[in-house]
N, C-alpha and C. Protein backbone atom coordinates (compact mmCIF):
# COMPACT_ATOMS: atom_id res chain seq x y z
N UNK A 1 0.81 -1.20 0.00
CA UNK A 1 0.00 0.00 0.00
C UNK A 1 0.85 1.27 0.00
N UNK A 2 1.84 1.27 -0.02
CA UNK A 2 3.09 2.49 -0.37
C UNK A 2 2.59 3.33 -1.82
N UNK A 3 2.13 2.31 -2.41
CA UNK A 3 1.79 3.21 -3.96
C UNK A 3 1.14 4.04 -3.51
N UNK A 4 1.11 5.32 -3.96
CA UNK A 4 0.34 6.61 -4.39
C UNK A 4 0.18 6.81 -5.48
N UNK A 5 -1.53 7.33 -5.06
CA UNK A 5 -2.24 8.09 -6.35
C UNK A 5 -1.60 9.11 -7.16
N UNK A 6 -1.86 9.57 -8.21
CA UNK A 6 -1.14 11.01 -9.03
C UNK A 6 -1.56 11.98 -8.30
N UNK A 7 -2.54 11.91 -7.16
CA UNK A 7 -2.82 13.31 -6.83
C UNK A 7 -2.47 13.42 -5.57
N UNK A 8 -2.17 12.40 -4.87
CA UNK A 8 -1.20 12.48 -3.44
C UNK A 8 0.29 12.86 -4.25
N UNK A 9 1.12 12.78 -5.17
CA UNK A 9 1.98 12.89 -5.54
C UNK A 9 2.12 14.18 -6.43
N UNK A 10 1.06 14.90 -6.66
CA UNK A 10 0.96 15.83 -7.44
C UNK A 10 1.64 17.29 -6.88
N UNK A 11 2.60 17.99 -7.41
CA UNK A 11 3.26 18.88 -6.95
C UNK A 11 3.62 19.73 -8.19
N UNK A 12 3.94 20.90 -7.68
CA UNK A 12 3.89 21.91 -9.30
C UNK A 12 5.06 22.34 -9.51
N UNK A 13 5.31 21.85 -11.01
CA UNK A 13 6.64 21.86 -11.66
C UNK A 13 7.84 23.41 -11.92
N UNK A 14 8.79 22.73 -11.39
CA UNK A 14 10.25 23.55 -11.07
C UNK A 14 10.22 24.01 -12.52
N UNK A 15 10.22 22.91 -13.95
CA UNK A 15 11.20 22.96 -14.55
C UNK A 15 9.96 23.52 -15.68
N UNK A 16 8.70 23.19 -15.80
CA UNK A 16 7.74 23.56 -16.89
C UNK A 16 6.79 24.04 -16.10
N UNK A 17 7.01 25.77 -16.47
CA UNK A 17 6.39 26.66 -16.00
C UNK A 17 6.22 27.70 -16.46
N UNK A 18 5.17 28.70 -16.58
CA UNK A 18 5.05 30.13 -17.36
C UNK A 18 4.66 30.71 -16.07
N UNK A 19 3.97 30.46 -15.00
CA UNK A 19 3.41 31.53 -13.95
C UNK A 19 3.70 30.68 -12.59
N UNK A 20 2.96 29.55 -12.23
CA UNK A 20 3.29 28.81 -11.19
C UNK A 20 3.77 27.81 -10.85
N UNK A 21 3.67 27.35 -12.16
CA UNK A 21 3.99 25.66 -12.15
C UNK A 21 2.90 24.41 -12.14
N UNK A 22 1.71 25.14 -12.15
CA UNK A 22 0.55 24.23 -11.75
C UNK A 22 0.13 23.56 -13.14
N UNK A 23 0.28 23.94 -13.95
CA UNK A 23 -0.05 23.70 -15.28
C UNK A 23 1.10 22.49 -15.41
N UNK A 24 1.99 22.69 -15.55
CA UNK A 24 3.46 21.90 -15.49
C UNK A 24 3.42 20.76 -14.68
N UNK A 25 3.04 21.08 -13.89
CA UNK A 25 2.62 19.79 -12.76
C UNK A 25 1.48 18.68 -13.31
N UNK A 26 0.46 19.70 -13.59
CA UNK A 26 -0.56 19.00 -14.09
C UNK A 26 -0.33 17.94 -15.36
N UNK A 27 0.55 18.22 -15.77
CA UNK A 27 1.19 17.78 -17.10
C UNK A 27 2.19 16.45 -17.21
N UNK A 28 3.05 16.81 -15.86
CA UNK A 28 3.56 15.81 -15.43
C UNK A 28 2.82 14.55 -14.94
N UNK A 29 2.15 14.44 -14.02
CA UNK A 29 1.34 13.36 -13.30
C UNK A 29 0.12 13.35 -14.20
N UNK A 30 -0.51 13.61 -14.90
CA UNK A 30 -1.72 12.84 -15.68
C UNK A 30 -1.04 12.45 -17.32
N UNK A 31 -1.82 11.86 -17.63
CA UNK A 31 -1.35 11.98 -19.62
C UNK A 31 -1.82 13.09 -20.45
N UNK A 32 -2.22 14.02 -19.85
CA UNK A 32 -2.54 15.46 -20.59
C UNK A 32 -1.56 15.96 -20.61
N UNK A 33 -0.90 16.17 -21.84
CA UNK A 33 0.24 17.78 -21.88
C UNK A 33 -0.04 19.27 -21.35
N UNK A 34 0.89 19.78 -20.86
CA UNK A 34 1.00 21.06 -20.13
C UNK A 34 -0.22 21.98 -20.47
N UNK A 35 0.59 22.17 -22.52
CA UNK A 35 -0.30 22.74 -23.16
C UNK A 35 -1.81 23.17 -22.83
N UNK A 36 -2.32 21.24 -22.75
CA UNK A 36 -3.43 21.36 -22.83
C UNK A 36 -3.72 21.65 -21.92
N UNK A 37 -3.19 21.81 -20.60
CA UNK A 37 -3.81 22.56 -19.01
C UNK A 37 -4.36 23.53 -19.14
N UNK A 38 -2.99 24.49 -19.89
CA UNK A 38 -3.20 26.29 -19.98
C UNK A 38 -4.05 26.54 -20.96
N UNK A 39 -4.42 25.79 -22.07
CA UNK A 39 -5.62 26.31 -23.12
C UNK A 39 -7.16 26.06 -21.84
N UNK A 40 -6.86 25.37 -21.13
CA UNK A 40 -8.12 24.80 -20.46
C UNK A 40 -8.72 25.77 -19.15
N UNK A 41 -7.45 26.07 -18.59
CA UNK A 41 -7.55 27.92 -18.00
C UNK A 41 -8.16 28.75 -18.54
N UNK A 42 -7.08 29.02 -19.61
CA UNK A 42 -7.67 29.71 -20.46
C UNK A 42 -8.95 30.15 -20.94
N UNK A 43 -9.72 28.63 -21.78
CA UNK A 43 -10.57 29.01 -21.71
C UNK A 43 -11.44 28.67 -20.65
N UNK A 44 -11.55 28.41 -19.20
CA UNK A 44 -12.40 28.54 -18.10
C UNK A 44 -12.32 30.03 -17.92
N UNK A 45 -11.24 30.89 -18.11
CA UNK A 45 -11.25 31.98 -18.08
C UNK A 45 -11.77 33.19 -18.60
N UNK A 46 -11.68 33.01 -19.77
CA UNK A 46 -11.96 33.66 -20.91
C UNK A 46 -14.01 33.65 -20.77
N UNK A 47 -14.46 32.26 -20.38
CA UNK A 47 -15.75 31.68 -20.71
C UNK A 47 -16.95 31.98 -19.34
N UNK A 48 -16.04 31.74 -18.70
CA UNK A 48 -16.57 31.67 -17.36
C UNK A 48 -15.65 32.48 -15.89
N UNK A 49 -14.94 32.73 -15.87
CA UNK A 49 -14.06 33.31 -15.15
C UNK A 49 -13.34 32.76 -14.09
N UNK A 50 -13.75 31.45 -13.90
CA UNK A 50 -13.50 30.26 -13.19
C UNK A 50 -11.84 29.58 -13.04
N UNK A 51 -11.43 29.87 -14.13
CA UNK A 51 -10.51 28.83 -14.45
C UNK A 51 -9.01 29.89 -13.55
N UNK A 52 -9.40 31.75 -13.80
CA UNK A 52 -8.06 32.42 -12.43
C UNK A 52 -8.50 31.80 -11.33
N UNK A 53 -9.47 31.56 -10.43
CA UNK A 53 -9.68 31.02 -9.44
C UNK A 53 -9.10 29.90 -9.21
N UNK A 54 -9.67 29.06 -9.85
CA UNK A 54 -9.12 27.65 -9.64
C UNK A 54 -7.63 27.52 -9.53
N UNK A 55 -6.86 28.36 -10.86
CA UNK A 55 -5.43 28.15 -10.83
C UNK A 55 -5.15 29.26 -9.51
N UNK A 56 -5.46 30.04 -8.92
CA UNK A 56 -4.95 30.74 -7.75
C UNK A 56 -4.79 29.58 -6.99
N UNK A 57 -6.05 29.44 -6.84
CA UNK A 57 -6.19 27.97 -5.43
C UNK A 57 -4.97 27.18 -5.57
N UNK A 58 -5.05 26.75 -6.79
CA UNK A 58 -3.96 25.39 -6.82
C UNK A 58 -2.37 26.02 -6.72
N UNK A 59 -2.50 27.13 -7.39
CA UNK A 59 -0.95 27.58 -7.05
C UNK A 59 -0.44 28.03 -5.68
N UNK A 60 -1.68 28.22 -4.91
CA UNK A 60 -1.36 28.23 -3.19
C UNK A 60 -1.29 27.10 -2.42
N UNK A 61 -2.20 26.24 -2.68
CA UNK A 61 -2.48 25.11 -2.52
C UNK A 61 -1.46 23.75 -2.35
N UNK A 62 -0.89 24.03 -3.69
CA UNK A 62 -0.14 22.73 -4.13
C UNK A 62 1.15 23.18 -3.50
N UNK A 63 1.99 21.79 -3.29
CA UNK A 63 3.58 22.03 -2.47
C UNK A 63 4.33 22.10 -3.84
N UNK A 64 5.16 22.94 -3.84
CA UNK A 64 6.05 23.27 -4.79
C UNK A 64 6.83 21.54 -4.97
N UNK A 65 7.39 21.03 -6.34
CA UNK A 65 8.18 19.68 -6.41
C UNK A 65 9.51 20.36 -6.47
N UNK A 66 10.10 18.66 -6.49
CA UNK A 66 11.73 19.31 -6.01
C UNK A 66 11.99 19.54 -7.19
N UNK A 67 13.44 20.42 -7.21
CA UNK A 67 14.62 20.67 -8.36
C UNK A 67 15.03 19.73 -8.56
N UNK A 68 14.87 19.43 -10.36
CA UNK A 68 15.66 18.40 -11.14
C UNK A 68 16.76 18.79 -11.79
């Protein structure tokens, strides 16, 4: 029972990042590319206004991952 889920392990990326790293992170631990995180902000953003929120949360939220 040592295995962990992607989201107990989920931490926001050092190395692929434009603002926090949460996108980068997100990218890392699921099979969605980065990319597709920040178009998905984006448009929560753009559509609904939802998607700055959410990424605030998570960029406070989430523990920074280590330096590779």
């Amino acid at each position: 029972m040592d295995e962990k889920n992607w989201l107990q392990r989920f931490r926001k990326s050092q190395t692929d990042k434009w603002i926090g790293g949460v996108c980068g992170g997100l990218g890392e631990h699921t099979p969605i590319p980065s990319w597709c995180w920040r178009l998905l902000f984006a448009f929560l953003f753009l559509f609904y206004g939802f998607g700055l929120l959410l990424y605030i949360l998570l960029w406070i939220f989430v523990p920074k991952g280590e330096n590779v």
